[in-house]
PDB file of N, CA and C in Angstrom:
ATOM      1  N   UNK A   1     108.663 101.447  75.445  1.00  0.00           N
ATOM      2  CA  UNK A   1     108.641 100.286  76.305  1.00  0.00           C
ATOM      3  C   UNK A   1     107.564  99.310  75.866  1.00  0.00           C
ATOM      4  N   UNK A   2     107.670  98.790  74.669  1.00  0.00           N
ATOM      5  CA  UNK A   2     106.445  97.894  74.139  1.00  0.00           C
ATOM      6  C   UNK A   2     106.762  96.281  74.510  1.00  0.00           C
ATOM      7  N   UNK A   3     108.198  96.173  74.732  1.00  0.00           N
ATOM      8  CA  UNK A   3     108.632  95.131  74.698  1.00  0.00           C
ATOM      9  C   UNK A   3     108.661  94.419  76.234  1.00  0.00           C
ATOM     10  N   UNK A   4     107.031  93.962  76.030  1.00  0.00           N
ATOM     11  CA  UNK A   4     106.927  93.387  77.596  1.00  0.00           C
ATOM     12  C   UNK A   4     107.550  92.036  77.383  1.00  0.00           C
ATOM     13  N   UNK A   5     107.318  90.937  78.903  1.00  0.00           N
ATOM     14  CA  UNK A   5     107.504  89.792  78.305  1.00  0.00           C
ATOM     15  C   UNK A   5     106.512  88.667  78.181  1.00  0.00           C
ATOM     16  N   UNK A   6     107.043  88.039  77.253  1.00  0.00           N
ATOM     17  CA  UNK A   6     105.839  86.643  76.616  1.00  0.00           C
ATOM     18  C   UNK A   6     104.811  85.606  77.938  1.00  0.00           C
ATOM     19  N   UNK A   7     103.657  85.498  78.200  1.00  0.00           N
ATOM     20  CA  UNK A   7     103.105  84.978  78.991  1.00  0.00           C
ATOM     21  C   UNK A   7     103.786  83.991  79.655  1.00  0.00           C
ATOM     22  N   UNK A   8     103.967  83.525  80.710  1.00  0.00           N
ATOM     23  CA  UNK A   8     105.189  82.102  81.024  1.00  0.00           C
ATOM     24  C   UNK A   8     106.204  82.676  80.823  1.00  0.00           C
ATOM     25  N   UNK A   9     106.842  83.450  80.493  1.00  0.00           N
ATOM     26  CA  UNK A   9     108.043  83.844  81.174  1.00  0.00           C
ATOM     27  C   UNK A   9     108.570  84.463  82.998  1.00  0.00           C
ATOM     28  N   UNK A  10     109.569  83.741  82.855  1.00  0.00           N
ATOM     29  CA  UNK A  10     110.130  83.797  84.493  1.00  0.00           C
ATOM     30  C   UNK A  10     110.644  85.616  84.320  1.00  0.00           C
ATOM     31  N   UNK A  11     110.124  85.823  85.312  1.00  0.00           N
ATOM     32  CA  UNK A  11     110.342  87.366  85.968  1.00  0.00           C
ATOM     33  C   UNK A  11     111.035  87.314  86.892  1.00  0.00           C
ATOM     34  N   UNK A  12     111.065  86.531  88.085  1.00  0.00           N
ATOM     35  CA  UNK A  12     111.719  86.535  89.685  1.00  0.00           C
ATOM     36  C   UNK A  12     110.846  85.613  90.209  1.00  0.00           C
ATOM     37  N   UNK A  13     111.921  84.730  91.061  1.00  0.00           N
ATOM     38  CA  UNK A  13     111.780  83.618  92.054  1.00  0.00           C
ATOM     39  C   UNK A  13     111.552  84.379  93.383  1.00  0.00           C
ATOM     40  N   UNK A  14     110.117  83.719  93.805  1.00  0.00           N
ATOM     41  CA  UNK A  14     109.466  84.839  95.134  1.00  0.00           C
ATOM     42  C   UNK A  14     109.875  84.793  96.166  1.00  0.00           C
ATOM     43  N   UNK A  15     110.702  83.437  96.685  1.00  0.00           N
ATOM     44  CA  UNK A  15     111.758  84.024  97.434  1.00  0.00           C
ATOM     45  C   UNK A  15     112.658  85.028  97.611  1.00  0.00           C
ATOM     46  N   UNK A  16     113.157  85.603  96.500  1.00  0.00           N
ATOM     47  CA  UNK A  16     114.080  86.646  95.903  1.00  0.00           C
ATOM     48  C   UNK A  16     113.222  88.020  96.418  1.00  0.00           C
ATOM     49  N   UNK A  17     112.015  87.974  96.223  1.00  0.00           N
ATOM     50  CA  UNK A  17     111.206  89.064  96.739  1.00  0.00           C
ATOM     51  C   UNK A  17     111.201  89.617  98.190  1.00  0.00           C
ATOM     52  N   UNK A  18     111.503  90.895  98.761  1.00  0.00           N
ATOM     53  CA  UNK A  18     111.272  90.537 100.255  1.00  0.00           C
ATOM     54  C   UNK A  18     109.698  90.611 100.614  1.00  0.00           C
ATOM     55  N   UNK A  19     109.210  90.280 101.978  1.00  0.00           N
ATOM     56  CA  UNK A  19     107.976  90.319 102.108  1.00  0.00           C
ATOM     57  C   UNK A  19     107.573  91.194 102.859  1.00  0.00           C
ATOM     58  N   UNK A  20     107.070  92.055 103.169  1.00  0.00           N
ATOM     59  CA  UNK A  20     106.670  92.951 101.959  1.00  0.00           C
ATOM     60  C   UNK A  20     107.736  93.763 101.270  1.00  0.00           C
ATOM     61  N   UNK A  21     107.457  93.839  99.916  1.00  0.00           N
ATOM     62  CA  UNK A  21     108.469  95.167  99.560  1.00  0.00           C
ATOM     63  C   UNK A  21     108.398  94.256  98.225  1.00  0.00           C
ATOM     64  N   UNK A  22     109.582  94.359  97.377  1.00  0.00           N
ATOM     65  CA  UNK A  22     109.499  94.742  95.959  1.00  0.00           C
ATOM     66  C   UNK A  22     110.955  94.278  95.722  1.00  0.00           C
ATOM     67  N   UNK A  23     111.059  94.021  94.274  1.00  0.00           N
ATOM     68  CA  UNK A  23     112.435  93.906  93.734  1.00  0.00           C
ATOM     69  C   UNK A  23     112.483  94.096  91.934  1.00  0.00           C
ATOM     70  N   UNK A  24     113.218  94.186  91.576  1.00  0.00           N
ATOM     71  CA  UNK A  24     113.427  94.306  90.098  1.00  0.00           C
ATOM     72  C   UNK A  24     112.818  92.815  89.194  1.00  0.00           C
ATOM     73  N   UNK A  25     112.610  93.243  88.620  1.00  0.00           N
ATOM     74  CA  UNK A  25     112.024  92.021  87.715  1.00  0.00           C
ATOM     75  C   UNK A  25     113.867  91.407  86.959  1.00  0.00           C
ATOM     76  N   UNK A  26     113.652  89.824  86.449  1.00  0.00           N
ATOM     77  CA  UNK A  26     115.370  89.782  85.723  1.00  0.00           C
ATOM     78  C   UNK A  26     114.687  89.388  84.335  1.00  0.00           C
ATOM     79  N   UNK A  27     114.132  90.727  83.543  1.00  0.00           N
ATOM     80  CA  UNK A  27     114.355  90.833  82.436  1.00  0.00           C
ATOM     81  C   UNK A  27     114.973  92.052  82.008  1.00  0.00           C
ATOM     82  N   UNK A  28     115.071  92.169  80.935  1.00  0.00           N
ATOM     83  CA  UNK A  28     116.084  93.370  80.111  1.00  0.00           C
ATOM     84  C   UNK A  28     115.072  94.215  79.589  1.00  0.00           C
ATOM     85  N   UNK A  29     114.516  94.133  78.622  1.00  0.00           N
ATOM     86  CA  UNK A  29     113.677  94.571  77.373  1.00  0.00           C
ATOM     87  C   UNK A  29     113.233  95.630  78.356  1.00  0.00           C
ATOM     88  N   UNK A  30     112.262  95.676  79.325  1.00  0.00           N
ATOM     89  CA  UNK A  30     111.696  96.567  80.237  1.00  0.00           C
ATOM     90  C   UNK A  30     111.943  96.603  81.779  1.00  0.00           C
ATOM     91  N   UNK A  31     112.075  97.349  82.295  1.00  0.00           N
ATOM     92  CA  UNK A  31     112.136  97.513  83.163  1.00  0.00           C
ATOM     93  C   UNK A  31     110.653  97.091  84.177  1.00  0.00           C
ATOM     94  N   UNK A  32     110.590  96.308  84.681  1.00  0.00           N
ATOM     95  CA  UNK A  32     109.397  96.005  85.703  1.00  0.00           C
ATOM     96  C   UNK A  32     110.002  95.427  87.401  1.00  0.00           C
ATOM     97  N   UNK A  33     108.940  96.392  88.055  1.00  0.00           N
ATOM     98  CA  UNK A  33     109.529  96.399  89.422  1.00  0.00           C
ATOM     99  C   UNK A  33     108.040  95.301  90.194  1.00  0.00           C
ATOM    100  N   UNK A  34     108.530  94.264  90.557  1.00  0.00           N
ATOM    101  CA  UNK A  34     107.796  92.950  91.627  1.00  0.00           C
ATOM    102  C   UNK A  34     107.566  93.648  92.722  1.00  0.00           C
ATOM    103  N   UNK A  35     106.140  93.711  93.323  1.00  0.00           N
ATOM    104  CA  UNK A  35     105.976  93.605  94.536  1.00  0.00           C
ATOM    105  C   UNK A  35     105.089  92.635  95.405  1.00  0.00           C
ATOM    106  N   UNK A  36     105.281  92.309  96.795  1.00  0.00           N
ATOM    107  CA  UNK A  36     104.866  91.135  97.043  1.00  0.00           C
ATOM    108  C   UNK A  36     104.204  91.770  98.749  1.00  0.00           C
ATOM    109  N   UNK A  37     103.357  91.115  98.946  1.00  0.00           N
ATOM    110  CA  UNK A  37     102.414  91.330 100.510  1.00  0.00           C
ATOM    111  C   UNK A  37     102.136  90.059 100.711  1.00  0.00           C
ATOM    112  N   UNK A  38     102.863  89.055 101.173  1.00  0.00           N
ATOM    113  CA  UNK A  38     102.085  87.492 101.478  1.00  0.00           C
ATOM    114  C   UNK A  38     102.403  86.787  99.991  1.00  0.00           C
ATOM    115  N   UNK A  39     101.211  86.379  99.890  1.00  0.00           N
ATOM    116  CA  UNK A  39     101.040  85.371  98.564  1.00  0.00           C
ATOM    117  C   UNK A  39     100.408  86.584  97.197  1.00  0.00           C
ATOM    118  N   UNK A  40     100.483  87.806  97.356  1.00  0.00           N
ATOM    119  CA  UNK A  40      99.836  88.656  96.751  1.00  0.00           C
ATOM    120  C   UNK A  40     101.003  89.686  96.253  1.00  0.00           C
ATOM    121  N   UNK A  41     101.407  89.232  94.569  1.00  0.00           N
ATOM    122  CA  UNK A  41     101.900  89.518  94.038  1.00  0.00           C
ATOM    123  C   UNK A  41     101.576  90.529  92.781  1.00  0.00           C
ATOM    124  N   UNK A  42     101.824  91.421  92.986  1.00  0.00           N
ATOM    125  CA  UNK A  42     101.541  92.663  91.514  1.00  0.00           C
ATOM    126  C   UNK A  42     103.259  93.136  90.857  1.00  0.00           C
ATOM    127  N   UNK A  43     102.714  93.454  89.881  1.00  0.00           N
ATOM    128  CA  UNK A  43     103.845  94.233  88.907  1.00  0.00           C
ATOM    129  C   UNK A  43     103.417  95.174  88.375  1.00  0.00           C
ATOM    130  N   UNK A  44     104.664  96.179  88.288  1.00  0.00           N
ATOM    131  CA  UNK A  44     104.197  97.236  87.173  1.00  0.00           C
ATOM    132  C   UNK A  44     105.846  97.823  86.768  1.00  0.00           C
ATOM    133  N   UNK A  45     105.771  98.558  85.436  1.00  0.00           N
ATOM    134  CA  UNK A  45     106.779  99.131  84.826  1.00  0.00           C
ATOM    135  C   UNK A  45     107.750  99.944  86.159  1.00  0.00           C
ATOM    136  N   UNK A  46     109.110  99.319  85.767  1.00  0.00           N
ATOM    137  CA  UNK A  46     109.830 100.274  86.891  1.00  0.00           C
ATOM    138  C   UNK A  46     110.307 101.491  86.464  1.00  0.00           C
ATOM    139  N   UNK A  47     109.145 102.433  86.453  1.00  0.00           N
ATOM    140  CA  UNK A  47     109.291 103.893  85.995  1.00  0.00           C
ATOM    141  C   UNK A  47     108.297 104.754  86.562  1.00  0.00           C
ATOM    142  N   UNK A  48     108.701 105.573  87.569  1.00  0.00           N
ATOM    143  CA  UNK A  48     107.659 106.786  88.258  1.00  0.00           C
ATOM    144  C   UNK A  48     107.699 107.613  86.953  1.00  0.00           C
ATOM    145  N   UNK A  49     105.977 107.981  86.745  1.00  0.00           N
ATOM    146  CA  UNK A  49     105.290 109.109  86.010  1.00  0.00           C
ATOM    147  C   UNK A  49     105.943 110.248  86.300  1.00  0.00           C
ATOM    148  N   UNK A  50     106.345 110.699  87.372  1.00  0.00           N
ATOM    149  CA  UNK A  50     106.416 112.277  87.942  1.00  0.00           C
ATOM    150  C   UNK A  50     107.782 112.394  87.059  1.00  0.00           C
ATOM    151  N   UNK A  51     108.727 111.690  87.600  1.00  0.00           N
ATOM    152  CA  UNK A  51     110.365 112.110  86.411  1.00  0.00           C
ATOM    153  C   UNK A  51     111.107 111.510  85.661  1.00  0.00           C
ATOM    154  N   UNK A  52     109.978 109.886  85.773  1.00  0.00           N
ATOM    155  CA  UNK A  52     111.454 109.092  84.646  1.00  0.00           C
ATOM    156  C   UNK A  52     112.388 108.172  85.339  1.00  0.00           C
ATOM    157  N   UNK A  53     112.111 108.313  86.844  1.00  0.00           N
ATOM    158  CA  UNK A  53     113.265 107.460  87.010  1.00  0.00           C
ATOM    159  C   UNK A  53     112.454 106.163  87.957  1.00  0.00           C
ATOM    160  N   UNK A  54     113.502 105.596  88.325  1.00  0.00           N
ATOM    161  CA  UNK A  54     113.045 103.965  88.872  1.00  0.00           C
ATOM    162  C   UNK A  54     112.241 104.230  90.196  1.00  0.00           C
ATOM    163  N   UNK A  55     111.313 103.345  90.098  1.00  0.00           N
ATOM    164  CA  UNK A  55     110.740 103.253  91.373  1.00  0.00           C
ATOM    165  C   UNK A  55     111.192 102.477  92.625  1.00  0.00           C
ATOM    166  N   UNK A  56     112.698 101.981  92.348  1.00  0.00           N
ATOM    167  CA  UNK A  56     114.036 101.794  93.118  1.00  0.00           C
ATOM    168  C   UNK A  56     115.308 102.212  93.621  1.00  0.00           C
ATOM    169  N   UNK A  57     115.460 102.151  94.604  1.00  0.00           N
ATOM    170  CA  UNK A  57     117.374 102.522  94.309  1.00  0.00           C
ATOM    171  C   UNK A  57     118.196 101.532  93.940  1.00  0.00           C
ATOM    172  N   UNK A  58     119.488 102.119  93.374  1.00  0.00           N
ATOM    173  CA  UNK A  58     120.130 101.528  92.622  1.00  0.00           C
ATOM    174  C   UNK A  58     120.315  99.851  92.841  1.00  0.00           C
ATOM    175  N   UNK A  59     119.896  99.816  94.143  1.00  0.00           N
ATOM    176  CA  UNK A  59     120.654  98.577  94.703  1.00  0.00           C
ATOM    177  C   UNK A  59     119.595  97.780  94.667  1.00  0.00           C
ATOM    178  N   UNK A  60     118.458  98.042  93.707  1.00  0.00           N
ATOM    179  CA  UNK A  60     116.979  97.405  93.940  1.00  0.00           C
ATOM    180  C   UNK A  60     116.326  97.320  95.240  1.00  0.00           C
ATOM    181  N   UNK A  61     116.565  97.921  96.135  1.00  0.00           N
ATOM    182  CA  UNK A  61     115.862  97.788  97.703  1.00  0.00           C
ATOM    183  C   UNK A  61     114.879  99.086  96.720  1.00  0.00           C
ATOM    184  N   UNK A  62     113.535  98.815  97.652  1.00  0.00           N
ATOM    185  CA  UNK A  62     111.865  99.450  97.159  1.00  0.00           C
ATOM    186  C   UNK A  62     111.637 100.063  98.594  1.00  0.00           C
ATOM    187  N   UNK A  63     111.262 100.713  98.435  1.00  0.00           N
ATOM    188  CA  UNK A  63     110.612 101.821  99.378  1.00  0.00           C
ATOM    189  C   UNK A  63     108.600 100.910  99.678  1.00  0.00           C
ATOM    190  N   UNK A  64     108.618 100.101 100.289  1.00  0.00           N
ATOM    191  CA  UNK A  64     106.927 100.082 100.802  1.00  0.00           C
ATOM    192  C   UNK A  64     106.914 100.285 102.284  1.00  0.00           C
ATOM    193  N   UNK A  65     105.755 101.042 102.220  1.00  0.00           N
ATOM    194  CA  UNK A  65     104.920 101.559 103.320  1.00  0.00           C
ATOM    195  C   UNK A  65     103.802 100.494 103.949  1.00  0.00           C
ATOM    196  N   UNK A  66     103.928  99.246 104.985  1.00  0.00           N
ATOM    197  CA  UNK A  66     102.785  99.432 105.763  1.00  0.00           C
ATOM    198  C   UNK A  66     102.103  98.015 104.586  1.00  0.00           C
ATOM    199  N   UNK A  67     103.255  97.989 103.997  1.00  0.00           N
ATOM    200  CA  UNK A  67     102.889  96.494 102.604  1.00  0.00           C
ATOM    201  C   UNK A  67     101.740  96.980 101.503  1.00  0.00           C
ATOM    202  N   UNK A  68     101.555  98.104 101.380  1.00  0.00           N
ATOM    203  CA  UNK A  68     100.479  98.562 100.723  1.00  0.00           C
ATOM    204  C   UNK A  68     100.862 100.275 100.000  1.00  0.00           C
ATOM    205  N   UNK A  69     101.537 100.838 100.459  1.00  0.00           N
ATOM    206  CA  UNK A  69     102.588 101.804  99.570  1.00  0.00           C
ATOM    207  C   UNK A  69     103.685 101.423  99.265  1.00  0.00           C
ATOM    208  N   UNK A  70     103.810 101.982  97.899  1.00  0.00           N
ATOM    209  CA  UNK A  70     105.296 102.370  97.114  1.00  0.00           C
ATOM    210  C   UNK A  70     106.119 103.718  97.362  1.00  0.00           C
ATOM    211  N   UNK A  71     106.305 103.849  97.617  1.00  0.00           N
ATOM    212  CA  UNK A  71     107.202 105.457  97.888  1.00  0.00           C
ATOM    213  C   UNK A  71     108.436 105.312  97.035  1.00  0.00           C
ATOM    214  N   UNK A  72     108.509 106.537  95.687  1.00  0.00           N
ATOM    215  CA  UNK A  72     109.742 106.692  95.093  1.00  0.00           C
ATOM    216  C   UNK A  72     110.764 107.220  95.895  1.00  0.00           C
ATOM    217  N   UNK A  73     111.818 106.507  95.490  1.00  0.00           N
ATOM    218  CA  UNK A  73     113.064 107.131  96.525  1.00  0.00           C
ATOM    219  C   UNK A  73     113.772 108.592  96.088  1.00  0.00           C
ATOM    220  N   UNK A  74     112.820 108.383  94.891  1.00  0.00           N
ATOM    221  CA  UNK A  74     113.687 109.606  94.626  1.00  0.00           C
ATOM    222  C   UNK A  74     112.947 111.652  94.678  1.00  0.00           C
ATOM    223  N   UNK A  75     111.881 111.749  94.318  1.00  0.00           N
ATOM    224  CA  UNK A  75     111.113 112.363  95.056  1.00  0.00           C
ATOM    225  C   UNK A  75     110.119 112.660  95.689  1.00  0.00           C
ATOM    226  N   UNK A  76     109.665 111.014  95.976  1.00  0.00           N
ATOM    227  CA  UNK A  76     108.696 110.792  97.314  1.00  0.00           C
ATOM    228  C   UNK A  76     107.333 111.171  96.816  1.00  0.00           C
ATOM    229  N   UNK A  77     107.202 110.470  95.744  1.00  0.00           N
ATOM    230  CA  UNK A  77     105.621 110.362  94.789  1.00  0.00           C
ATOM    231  C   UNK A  77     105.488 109.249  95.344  1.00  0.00           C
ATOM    232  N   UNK A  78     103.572 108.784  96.337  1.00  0.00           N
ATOM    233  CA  UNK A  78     103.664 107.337  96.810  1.00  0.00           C
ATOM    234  C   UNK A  78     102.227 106.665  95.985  1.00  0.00           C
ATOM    235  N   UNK A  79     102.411 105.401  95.930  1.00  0.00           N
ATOM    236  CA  UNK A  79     101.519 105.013  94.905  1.00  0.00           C
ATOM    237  C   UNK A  79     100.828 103.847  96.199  1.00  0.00           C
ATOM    238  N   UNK A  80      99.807 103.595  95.575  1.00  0.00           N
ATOM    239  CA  UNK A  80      98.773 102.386  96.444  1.00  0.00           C
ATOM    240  C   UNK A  80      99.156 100.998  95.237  1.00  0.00           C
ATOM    241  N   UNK A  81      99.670 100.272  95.767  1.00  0.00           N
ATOM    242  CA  UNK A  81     100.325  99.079  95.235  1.00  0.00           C
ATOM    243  C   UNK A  81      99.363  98.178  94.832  1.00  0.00           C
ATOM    244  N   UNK A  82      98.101  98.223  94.725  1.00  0.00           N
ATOM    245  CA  UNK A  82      96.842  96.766  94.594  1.00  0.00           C
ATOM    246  C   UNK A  82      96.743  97.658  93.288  1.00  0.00           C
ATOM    247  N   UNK A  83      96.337  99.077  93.610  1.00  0.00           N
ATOM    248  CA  UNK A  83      96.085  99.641  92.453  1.00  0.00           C
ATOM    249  C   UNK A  83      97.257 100.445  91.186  1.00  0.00           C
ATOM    250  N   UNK A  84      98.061 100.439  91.637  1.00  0.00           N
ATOM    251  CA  UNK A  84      99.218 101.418  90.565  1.00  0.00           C
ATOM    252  C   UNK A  84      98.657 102.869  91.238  1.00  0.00           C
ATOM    253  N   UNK A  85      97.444 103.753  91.819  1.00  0.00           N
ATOM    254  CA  UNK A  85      97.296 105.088  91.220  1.00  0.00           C
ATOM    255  C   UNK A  85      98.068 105.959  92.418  1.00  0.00           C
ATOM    256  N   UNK A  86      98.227 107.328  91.971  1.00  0.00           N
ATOM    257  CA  UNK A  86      99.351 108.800  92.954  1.00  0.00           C
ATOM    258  C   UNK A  86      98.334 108.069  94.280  1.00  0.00           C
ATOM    259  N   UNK A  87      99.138 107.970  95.739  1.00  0.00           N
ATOM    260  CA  UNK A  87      98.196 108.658  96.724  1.00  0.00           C
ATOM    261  C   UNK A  87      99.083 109.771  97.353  1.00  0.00           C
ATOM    262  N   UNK A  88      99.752 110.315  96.787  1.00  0.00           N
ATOM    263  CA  UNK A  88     100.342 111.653  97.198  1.00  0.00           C
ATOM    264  C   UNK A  88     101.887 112.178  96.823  1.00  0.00           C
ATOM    265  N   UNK A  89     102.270 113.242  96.744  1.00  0.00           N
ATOM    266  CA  UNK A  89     103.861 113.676  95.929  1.00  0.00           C
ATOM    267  C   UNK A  89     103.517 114.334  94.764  1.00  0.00           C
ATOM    268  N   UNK A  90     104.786 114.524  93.768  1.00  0.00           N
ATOM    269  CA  UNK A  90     104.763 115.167  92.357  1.00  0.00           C
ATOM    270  C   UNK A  90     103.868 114.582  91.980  1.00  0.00           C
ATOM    271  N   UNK A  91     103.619 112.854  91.339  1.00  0.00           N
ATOM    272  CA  UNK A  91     103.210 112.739  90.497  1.00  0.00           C
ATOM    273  C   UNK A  91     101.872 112.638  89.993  1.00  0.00           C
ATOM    274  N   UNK A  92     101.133 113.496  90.960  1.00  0.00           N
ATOM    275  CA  UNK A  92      99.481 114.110  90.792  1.00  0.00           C
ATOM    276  C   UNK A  92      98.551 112.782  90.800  1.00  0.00           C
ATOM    277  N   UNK A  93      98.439 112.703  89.213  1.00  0.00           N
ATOM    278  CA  UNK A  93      96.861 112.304  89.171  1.00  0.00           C
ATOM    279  C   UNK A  93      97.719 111.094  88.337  1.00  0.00           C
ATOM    280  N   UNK A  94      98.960 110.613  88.105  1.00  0.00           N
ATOM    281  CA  UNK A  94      99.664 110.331  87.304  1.00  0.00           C
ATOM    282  C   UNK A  94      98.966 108.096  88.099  1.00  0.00           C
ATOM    283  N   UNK A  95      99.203 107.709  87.682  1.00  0.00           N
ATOM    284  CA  UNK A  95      99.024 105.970  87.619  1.00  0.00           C
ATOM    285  C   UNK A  95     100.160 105.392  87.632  1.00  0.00           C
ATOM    286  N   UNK A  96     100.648 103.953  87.894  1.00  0.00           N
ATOM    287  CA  UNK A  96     102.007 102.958  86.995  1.00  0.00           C
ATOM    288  C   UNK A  96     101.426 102.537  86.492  1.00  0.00           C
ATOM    289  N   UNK A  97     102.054 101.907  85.446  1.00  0.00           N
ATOM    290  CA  UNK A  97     101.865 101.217  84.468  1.00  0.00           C
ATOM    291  C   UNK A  97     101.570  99.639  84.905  1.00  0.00           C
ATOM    292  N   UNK A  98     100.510  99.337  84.776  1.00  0.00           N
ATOM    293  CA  UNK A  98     100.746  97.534  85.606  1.00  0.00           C
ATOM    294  C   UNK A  98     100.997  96.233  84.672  1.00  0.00           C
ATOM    295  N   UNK A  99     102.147  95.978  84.470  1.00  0.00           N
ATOM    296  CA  UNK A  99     102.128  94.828  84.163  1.00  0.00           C
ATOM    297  C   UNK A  99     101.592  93.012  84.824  1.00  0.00           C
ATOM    298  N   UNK A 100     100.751  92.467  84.140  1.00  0.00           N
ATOM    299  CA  UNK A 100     100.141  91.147  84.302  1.00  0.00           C
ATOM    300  C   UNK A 100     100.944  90.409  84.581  1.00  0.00           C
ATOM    301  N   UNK A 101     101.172  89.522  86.062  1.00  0.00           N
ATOM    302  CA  UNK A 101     101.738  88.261  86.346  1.00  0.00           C
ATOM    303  C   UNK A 101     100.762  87.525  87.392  1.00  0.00           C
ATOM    304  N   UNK A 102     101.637  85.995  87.398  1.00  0.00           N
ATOM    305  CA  UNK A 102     101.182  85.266  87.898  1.00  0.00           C
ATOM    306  C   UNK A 102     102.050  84.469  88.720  1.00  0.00           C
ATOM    307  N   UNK A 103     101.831  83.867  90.327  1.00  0.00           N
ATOM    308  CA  UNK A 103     102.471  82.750  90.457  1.00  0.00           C
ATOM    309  C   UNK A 103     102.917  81.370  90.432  1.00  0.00           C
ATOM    310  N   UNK A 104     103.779  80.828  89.908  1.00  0.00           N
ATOM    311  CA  UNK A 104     104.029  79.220  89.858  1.00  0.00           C
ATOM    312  C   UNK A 104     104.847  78.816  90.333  1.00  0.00           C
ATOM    313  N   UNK A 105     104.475  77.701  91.396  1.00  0.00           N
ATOM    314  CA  UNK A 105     105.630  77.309  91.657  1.00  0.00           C
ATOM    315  C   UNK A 105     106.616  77.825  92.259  1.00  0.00           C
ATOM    316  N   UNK A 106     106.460  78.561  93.126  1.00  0.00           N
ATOM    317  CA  UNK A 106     107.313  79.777  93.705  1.00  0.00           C
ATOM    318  C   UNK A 106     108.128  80.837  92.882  1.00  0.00           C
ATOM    319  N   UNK A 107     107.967  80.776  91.361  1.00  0.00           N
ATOM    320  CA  UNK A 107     107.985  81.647  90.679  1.00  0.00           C
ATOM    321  C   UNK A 107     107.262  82.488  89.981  1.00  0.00           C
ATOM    322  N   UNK A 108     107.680  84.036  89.567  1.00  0.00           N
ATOM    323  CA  UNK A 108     106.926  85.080  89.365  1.00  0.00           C
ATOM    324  C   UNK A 108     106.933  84.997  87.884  1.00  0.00           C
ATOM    325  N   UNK A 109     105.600  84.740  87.336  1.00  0.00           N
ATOM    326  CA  UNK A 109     105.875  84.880  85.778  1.00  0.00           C
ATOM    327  C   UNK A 109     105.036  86.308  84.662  1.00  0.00           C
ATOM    328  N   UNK A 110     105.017  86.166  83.709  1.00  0.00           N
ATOM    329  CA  UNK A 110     104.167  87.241  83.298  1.00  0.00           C
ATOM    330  C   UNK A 110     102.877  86.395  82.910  1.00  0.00           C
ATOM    331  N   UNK A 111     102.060  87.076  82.687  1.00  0.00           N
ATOM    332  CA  UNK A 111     100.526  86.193  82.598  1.00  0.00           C
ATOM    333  C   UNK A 111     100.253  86.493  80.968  1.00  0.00           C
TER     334      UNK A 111
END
């Protein structure tokens, strides 16, 4: 997964985001999952450490807790969203991966 995307590139229009909660990024190359609390936007790779799979369901709806957890849907590894790191489940001591963005303009870009 090296193939992030180029600084200024459009990721998702933050409307598209719900508030709070999360949505798929609309690039290809990698998978990166948007999440949003207000005007406070983070990203990171859409891939839980614990097994490999998305930190979504299929239908891109995100599992947040309280606007400040991630909860995988799939076996309930939950992450602290400011930071990427485990706060509880399989995936231990495990981190996400955070990808760098920024907002413009009511769009989500990479930084």
């Amino acid at each position: 997964m090296s193939d992030m995307p180029a600084s200024g590139e459009k990721l998702k229009t933050l409307a598209d985001i719900p508030d709070p909660g999360g949505a798929p990024a609309d690039f290809e190359a990698t998978p990166i999952l948007i999440l949003r609390s207000g005007e406070i936007v983070r990203a990171y790779v859409n891939v839980c450490p614990h097994a490999g799979r998305p930190l979504c369901l299929p239908s891109g709806r995100t599992l947040v807790q309280n606007g400040e957890t991630l909860v995988c849907p799939f076996h309930g590894a939950s992450f602290d969203i400011a930071s990427g790191a485990c706060t509880g489940g399989p995936a231990g001591k495990a981190s996400l991966k955070p990808v760098a963005v920024r907002v413009e303009d009511g769009v989500v870009v990479a930084a």
